[in-house]
Protein backbone atom coordinates (compact mmCIF):
# COMPACT_ATOMS: atom_id res chain seq x y z
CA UNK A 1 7.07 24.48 280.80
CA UNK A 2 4.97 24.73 278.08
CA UNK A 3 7.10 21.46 276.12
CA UNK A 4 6.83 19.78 279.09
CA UNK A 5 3.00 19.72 279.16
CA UNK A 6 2.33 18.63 275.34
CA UNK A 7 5.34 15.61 276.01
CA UNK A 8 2.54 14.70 279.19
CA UNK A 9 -0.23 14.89 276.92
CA UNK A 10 1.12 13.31 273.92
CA UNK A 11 1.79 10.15 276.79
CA UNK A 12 -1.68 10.00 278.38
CA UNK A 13 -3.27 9.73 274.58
CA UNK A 14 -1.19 7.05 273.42
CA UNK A 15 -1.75 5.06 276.42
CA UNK A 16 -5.33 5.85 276.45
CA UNK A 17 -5.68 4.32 272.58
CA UNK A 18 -3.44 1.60 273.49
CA UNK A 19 -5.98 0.27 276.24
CA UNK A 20 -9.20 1.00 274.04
CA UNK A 21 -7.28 -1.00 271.00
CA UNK A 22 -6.90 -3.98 274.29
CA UNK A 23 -10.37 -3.71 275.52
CA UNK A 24 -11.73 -3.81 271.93
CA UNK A 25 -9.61 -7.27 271.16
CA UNK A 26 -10.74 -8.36 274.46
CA UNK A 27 -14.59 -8.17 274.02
CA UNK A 28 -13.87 -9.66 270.41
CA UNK A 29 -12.69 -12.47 272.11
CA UNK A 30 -14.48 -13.09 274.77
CA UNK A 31 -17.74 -12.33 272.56
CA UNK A 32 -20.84 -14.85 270.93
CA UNK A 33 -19.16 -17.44 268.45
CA UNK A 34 -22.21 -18.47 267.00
CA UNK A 35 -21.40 -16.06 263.57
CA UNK A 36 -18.60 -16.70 262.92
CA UNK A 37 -18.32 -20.16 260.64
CA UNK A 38 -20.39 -18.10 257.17
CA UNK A 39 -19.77 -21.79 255.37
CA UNK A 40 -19.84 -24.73 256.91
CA UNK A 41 -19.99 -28.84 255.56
CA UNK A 42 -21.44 -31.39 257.78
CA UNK A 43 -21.29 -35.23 256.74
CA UNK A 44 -18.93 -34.69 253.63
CA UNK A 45 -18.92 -37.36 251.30
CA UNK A 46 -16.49 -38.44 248.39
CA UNK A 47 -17.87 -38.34 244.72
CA UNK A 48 -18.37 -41.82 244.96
CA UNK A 49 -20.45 -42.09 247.64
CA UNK A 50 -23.00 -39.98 245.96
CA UNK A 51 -23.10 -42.07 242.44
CA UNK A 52 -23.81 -45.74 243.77
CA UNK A 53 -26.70 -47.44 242.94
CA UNK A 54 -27.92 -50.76 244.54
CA UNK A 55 -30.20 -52.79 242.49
CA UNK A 56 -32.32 -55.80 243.47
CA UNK A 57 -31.98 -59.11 242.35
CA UNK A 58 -35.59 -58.69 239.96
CA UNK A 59 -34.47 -55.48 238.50
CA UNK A 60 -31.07 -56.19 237.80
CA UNK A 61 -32.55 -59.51 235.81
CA UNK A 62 -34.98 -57.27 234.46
CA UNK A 63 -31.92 -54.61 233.14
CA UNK A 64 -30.03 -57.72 232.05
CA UNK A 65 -26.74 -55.73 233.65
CA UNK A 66 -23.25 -57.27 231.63
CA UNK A 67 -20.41 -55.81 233.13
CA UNK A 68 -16.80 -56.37 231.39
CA UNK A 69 -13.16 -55.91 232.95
CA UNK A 70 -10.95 -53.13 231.56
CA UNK A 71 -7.72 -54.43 230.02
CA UNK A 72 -4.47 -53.71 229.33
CA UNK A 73 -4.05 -53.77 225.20
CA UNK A 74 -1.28 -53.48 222.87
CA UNK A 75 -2.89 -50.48 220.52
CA UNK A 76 -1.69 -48.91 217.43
CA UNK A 77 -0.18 -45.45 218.00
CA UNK A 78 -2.29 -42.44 216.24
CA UNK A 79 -1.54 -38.78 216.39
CA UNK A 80 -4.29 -36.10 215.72
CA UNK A 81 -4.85 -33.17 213.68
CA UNK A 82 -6.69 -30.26 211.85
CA UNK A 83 -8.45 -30.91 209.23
CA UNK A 84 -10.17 -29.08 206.35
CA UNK A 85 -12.88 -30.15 203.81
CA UNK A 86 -12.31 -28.89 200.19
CA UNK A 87 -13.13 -29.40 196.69
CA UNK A 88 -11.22 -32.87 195.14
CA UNK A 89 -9.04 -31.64 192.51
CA UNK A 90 -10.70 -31.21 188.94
CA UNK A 91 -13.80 -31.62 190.55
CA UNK A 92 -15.11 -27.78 190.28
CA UNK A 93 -15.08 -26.39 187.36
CA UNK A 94 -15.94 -22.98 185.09
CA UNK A 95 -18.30 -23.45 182.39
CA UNK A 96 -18.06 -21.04 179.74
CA UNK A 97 -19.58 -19.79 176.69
CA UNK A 98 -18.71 -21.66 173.16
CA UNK A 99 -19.99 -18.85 171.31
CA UNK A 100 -21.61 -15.48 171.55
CA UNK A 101 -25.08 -14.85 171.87
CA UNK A 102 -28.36 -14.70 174.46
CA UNK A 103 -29.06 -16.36 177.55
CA UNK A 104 -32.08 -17.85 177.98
CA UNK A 105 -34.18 -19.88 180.27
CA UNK A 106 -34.53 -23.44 179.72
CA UNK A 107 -37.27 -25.04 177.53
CA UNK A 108 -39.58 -25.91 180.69
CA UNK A 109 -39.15 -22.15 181.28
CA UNK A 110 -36.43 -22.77 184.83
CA UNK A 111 -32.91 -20.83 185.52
CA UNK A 112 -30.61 -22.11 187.84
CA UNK A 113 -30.17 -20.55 191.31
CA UNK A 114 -26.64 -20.29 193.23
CA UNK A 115 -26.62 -23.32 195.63
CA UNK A 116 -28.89 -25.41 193.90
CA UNK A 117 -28.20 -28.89 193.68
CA UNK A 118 -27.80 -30.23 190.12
CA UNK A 119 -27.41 -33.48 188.81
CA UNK A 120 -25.27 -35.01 185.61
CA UNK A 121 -26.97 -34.14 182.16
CA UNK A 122 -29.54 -31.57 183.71
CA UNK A 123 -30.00 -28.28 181.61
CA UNK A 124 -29.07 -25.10 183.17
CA UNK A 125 -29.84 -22.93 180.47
CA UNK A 126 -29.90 -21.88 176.71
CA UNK A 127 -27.36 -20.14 174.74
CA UNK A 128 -29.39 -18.40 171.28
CA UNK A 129 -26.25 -17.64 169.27
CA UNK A 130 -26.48 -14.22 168.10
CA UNK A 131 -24.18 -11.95 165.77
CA UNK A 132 -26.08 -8.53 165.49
CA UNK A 133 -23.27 -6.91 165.93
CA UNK A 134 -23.27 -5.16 169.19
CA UNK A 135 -20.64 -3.45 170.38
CA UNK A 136 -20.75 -5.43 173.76
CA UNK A 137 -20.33 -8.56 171.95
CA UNK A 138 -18.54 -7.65 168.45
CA UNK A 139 -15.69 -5.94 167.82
CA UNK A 140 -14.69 -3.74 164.68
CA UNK A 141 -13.19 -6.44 162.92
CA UNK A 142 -15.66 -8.94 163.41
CA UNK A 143 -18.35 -6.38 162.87
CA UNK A 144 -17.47 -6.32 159.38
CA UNK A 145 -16.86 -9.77 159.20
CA UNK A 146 -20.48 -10.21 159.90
CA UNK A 147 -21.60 -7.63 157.64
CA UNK A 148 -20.07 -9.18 154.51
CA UNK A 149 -21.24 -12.21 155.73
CA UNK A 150 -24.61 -11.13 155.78
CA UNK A 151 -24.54 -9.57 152.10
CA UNK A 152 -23.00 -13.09 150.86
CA UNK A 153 -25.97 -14.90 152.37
CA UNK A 154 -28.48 -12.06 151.38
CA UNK A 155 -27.45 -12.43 147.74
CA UNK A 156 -27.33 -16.39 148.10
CA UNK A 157 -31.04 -16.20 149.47
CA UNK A 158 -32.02 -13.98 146.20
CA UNK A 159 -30.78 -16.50 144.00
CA UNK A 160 -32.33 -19.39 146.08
CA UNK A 161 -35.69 -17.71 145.77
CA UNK A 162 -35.10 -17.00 142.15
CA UNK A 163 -34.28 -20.30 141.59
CA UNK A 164 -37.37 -21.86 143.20
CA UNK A 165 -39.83 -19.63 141.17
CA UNK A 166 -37.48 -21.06 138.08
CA UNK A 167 -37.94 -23.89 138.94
CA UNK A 168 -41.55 -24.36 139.77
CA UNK A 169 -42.19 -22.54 136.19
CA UNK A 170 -39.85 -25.43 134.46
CA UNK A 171 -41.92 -27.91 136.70
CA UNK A 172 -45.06 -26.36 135.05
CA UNK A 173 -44.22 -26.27 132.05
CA UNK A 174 -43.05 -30.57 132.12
CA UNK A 175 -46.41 -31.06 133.60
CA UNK A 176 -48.84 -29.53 130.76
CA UNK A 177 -45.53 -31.62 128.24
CA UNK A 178 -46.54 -34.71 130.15
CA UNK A 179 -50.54 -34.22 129.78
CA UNK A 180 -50.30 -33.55 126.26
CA UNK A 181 -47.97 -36.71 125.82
CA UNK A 182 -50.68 -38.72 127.73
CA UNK A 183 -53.36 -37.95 125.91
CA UNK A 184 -51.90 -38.34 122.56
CA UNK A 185 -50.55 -41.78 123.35
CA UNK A 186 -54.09 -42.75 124.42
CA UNK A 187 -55.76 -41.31 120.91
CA UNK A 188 -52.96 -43.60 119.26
CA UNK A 189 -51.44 -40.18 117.72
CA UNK A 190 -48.57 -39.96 119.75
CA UNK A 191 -45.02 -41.90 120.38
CA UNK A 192 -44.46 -43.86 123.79
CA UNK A 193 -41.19 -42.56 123.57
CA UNK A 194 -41.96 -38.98 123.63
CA UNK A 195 -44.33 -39.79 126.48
CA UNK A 196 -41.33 -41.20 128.24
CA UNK A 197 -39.11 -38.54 127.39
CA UNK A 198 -42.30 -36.13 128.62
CA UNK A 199 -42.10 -38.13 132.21
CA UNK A 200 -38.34 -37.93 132.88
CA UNK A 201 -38.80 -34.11 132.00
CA UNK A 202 -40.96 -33.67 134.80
CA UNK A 203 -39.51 -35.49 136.86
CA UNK A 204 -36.46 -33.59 136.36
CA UNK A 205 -37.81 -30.40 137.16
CA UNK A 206 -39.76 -31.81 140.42
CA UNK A 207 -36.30 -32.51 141.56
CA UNK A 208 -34.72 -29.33 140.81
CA UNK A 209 -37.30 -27.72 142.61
CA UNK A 210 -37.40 -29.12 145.75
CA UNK A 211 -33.93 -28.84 145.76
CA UNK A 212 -33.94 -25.19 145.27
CA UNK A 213 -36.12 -25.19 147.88
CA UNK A 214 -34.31 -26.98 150.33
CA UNK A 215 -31.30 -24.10 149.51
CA UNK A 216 -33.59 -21.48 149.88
CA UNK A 217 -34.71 -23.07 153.89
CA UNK A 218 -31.19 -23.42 154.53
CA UNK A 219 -30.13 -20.04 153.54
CA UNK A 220 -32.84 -18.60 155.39
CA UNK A 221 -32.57 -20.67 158.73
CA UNK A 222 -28.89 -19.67 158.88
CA UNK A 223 -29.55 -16.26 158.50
CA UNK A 224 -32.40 -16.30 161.46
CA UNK A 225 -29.93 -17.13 163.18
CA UNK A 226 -27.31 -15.50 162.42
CA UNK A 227 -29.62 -12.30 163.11
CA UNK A 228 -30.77 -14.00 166.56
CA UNK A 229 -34.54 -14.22 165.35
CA UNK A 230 -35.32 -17.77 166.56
CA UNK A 231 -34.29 -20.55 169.16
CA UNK A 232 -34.25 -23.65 166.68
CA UNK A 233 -30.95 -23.48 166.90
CA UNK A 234 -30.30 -23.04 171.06
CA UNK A 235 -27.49 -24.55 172.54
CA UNK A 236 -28.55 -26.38 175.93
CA UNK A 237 -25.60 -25.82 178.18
CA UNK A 238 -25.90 -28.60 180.51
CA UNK A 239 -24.26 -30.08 183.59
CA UNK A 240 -21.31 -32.17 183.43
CA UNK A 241 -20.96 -33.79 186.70
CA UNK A 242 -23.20 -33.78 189.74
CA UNK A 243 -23.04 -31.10 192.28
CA UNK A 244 -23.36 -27.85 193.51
CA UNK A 245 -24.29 -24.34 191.68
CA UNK A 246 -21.39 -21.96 193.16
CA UNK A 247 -21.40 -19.38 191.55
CA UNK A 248 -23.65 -17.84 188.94
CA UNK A 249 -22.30 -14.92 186.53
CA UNK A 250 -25.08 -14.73 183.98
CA UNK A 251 -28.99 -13.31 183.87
CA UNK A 252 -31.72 -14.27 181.66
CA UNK A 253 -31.75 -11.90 177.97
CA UNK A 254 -27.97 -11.03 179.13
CA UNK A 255 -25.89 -10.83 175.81
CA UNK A 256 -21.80 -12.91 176.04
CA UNK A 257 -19.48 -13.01 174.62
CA UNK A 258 -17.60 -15.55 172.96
CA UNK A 259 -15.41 -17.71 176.63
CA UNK A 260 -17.47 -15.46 178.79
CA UNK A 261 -17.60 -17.40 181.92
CA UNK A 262 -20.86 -18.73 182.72
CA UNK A 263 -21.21 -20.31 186.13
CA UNK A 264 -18.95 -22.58 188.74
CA UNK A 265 -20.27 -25.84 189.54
CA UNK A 266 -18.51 -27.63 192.26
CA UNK A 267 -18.54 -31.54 193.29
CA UNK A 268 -20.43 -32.26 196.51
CA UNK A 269 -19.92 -36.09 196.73
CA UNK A 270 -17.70 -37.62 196.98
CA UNK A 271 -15.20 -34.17 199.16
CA UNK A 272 -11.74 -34.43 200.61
CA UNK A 273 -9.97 -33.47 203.83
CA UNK A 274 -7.04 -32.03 203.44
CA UNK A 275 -4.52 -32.53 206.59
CA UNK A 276 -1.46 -30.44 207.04
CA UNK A 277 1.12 -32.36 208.63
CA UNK A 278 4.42 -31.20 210.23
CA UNK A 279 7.09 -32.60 208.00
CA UNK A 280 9.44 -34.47 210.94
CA UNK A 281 6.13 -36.49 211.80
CA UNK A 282 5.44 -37.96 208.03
CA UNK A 283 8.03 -40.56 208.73
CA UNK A 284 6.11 -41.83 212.11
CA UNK A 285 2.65 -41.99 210.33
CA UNK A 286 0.67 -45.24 208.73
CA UNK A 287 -0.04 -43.01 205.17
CA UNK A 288 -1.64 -46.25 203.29
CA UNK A 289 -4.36 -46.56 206.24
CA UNK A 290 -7.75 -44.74 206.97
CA UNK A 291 -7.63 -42.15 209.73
CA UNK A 292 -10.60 -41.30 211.50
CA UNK A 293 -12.51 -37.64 212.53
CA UNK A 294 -14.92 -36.14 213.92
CA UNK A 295 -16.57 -32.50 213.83
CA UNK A 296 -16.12 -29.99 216.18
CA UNK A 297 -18.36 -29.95 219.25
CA UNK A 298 -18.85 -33.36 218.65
CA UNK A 299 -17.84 -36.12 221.12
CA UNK A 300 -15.47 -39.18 219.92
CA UNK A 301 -18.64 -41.70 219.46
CA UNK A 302 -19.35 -40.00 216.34
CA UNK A 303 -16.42 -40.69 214.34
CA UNK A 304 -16.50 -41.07 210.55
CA UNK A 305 -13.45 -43.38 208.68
CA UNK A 306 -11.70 -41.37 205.99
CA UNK A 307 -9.83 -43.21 203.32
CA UNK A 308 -6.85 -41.97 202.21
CA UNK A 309 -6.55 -40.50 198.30
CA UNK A 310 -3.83 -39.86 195.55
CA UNK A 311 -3.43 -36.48 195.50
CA UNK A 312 -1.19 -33.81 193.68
CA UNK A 313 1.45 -32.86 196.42
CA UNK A 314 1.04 -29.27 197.98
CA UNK A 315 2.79 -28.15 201.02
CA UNK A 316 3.39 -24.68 202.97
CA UNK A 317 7.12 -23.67 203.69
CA UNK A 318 6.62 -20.98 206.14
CA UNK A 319 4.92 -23.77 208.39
CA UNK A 320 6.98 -26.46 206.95
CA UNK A 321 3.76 -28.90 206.76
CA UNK A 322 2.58 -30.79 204.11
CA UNK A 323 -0.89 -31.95 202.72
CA UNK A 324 -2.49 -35.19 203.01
CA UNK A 325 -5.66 -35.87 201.49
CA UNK A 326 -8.30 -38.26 202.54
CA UNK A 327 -11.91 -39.07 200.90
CA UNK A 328 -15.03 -37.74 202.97
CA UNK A 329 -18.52 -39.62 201.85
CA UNK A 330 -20.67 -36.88 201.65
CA UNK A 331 -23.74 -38.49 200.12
CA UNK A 332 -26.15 -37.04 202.64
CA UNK A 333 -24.52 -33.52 202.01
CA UNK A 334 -23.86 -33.26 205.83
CA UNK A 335 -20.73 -31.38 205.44
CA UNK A 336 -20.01 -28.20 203.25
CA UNK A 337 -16.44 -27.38 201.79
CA UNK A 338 -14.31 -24.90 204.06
CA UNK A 339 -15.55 -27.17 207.67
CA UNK A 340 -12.82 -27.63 209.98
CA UNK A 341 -12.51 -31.08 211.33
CA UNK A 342 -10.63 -33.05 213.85
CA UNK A 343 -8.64 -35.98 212.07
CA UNK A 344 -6.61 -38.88 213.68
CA UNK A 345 -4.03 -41.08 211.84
CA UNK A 346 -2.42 -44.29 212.74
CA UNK A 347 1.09 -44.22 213.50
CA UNK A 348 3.79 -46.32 213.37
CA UNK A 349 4.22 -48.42 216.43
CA UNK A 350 2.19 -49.92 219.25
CA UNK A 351 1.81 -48.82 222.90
CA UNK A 352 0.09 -50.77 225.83
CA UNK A 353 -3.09 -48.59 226.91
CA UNK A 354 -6.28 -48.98 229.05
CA UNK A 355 -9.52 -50.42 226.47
CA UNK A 356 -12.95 -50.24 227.58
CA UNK A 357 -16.10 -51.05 224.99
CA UNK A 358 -17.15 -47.99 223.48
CA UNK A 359 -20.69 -48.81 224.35
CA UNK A 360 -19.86 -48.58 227.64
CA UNK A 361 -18.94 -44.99 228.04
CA UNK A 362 -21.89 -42.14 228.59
CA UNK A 363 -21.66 -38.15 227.88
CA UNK A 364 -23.36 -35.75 230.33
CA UNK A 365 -24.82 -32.21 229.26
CA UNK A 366 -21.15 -31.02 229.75
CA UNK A 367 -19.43 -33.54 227.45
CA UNK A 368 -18.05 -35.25 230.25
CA UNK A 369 -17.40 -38.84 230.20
CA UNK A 370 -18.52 -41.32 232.73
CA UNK A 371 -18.72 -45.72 233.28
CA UNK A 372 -20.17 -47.55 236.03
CA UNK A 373 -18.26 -49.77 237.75
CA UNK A 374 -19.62 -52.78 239.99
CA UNK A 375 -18.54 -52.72 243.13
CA UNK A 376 -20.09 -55.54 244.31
CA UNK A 377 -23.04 -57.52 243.52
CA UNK A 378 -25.95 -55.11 242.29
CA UNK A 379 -24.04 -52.41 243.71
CA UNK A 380 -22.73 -49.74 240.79
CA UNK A 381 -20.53 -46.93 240.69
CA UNK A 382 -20.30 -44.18 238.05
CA UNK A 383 -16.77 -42.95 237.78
CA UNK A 384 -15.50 -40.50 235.98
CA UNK A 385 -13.21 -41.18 232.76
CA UNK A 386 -10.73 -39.31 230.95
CA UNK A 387 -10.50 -40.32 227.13
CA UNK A 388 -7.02 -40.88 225.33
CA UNK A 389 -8.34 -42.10 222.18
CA UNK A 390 -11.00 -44.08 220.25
CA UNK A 391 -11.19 -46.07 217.80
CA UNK A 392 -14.06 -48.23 215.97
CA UNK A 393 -16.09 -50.00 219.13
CA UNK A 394 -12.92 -49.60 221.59
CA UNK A 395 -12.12 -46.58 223.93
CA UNK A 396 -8.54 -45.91 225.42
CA UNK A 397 -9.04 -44.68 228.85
CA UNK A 398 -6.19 -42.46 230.87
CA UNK A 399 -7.36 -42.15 234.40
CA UNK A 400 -10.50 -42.88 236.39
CA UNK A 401 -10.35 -46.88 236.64
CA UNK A 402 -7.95 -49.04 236.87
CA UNK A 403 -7.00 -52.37 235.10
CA UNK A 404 -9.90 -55.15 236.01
CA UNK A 405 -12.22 -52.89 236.65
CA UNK A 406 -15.83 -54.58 235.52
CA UNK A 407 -17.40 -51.31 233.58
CA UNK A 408 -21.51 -52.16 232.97
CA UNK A 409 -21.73 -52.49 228.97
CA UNK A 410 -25.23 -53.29 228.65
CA UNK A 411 -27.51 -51.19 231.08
CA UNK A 412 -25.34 -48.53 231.33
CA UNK A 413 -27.50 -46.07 229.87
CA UNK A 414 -30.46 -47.48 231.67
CA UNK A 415 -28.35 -47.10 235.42
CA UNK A 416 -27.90 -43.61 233.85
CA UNK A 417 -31.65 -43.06 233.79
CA UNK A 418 -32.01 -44.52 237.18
CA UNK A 419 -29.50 -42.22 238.77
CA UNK A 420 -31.05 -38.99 237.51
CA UNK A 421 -34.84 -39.97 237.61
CA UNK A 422 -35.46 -40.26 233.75
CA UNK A 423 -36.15 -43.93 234.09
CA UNK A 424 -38.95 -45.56 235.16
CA UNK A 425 -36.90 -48.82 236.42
């Protein structure tokens, strides 16, 4: 009895929720309609619609619109890649010291910076040789080397010195000769020829002194220094080739050694661009003719020609490219060594593409590019473009117009204007 009664209730509630899931359907349906479209369109219109522009007769005189028909073109064949600017070979180079000794600042009192901009022939700074035998700068050998050195020189600037106070007493001594030879020739008591004799005498020793003098200055200038004790003799270490400071390894007062590398200067005009190339395409590309790139971020209108250069051959087997080098004008110092860049070169071959003026095309904010068309007279379309390739004044265009198309060359970026409100047309 009591399985018969849950088997009746177990009936009535699944009936029951089968009605209320009916009823609920029911009022869905037969319910207000007026919430259910969330999104709706009214009056949709193509992109085209919305980017025509009518002119009058007076403003498109005024705008002097030229429109010119896009044509089918037989076009050289390029293929692009990655770029890098670098150093031209033998263009960067280490100076080093010729000698040991002091660094010092130049005679206007300046010391280079890292990243300074240098030009051929400037001075960087001085080198004051120096042997005072530091152990930073000498070793044993040469230590003693300079010590002997020093004793030769000591004893040859004792004998100088000696031999200037000789000679100045010899030079004396022909003087008072050469009075007393004077004077007796002009009281008619003495010879002309010892009054000759007297002259060459003193002459003699005049000579011998102020070459014993000149020894002496010698002597002692070398061993000044020698010892480090003036700058008369400071080497200017100058620049050899215009450029950049890279790198800087020495301090004012800092004590080298003899080769101790000094600083890096590095070429900044004219720079290369080194391409790597897969090595089955070599055979399809134009290597005696100028490719063309651009920078990164930057759209195809501001493309710079690169001309190609002789190069020493490098290459990288584990992504069996090779180099090809190309010179980059650089004379506003717009680009910096290490920049990636996007480089086209010619191909071999032609192809039949889609060419439009280049003058013709305009960027938005987003990089996209757009033409307008004319659909009829003073009526002008802006359609958008897609960009195969460009090169010098000319534009290769993959989709968005078709052959005969008239694109609007002059006025373009004044229809531009119009269209967004920047123009007062």
């Amino acid at each position: 009895m009591m399985r018969k009664l849950l088997r009746l209730l177990a009936v009535v509630s699944v009936v029951h929720s089968s009605s209320g899931c009916t009823e609920s359907s029911a009022a869905k349906d037969g319910g207000d309609h007026s919430h259910e479209e969330r999104v709706s369109v009214s009056h949709p219109q193509p992109e085209s619609k919305l980017t025509t522009i009518t002119l009058s007769n007076d403003a498109r005189t005024h705008l002097d619109i030229q429109t010119v028909p896009a044509r089918i073109e037989a076009v050289s064949n390029h293929r692009t890649y990655g770029g890098a600017v670098v150093i031209p070979e033998g263009r960067s180079i280490m100076i080093s010291a010729p000698l040991a000794g002091t660094i010092a600042t130049t005679e206007q009192g300046t010391f280079p910076q890292a990243g300074a901009t240098v030009s051929t022939g400037d001075a960087l700074f001085q080198l004051i040789p120096s042997l005072q035998g530091h152990g930073e700068v000498l070793n044993p050998a040469d230590r003693i080397a300079m010590v002997r050195a020093r004793a030769d020189l000591e004893s040859a600037r004792a004998q100088a010195v000696g031999d200037v106070e000789a000679a100045n007493a010899q030079l004396g001594g022909t003087k008072v000769a050469l009075e007393r030879a004077q004077k007796l020739v002009q009281e008619n008591a003495g010879s002309v020829r010892s009054l000759d004799e007297a002259t060459a005498n003193h002459r003699m020793a005049q000579a011998a002194l102020e070459a014993a003098q000149v020894r002496r200055e010698v002597i002692e200038s070398t061993l000044n220094a020698l010892s480090g004790e003036t700058k008369s003799t400071a080497l200017q270490i100058a620049v050899p080739f215009s450029g950049i400071v890279q790198r800087l390894l020495v301090a004012p007062n800092e004590v080298i050694a003899n080769g101790a590398p000094l600083c890096e200067i590095t070429a900044a005009n004219p720079l290369w661009v080194r391409v790597s190339v897969y090595v089955g395409d070599i055979q399809h590309l134009s290597l005696d003719e100028s490719a063309h790139a651009r920078r990164l971020g930057k759209s195809s209108s501001s493309e710079f020609a690169l001309a190609p250069v002789l190069a020493p051959p490098t290459a990288t087997s584990t992504t069996a490219t090779v180099d090809l080098y190309y010179e980059l004008d650089n004379a506003k110092r717009e680009f910096q060594a290490g920049e990636r860049l996007i480089v086209s070169i010619p191909a071999k071959g032609e192809t039949e593409a889609l060419v439009i003026p280049r003058m013709a095309v305009l960027y938005d904010i987003h990089g996209d590019s757009w033409v307008y068309v004319a659909e009829s007279e003073g009526t002008y379309v802006r359609k958008r473009i897609a960009i195969a390739h460009s090169v010098g004044q000319s534009v290769q265009v993959s989709s968005g117009i078709v052959e005969g198309d008239p694109v609007v060359t002059t006025g373009a970026a004044e229809l531009f204007g119009i269209e967004f409100g920047a123009s007062g047309h």
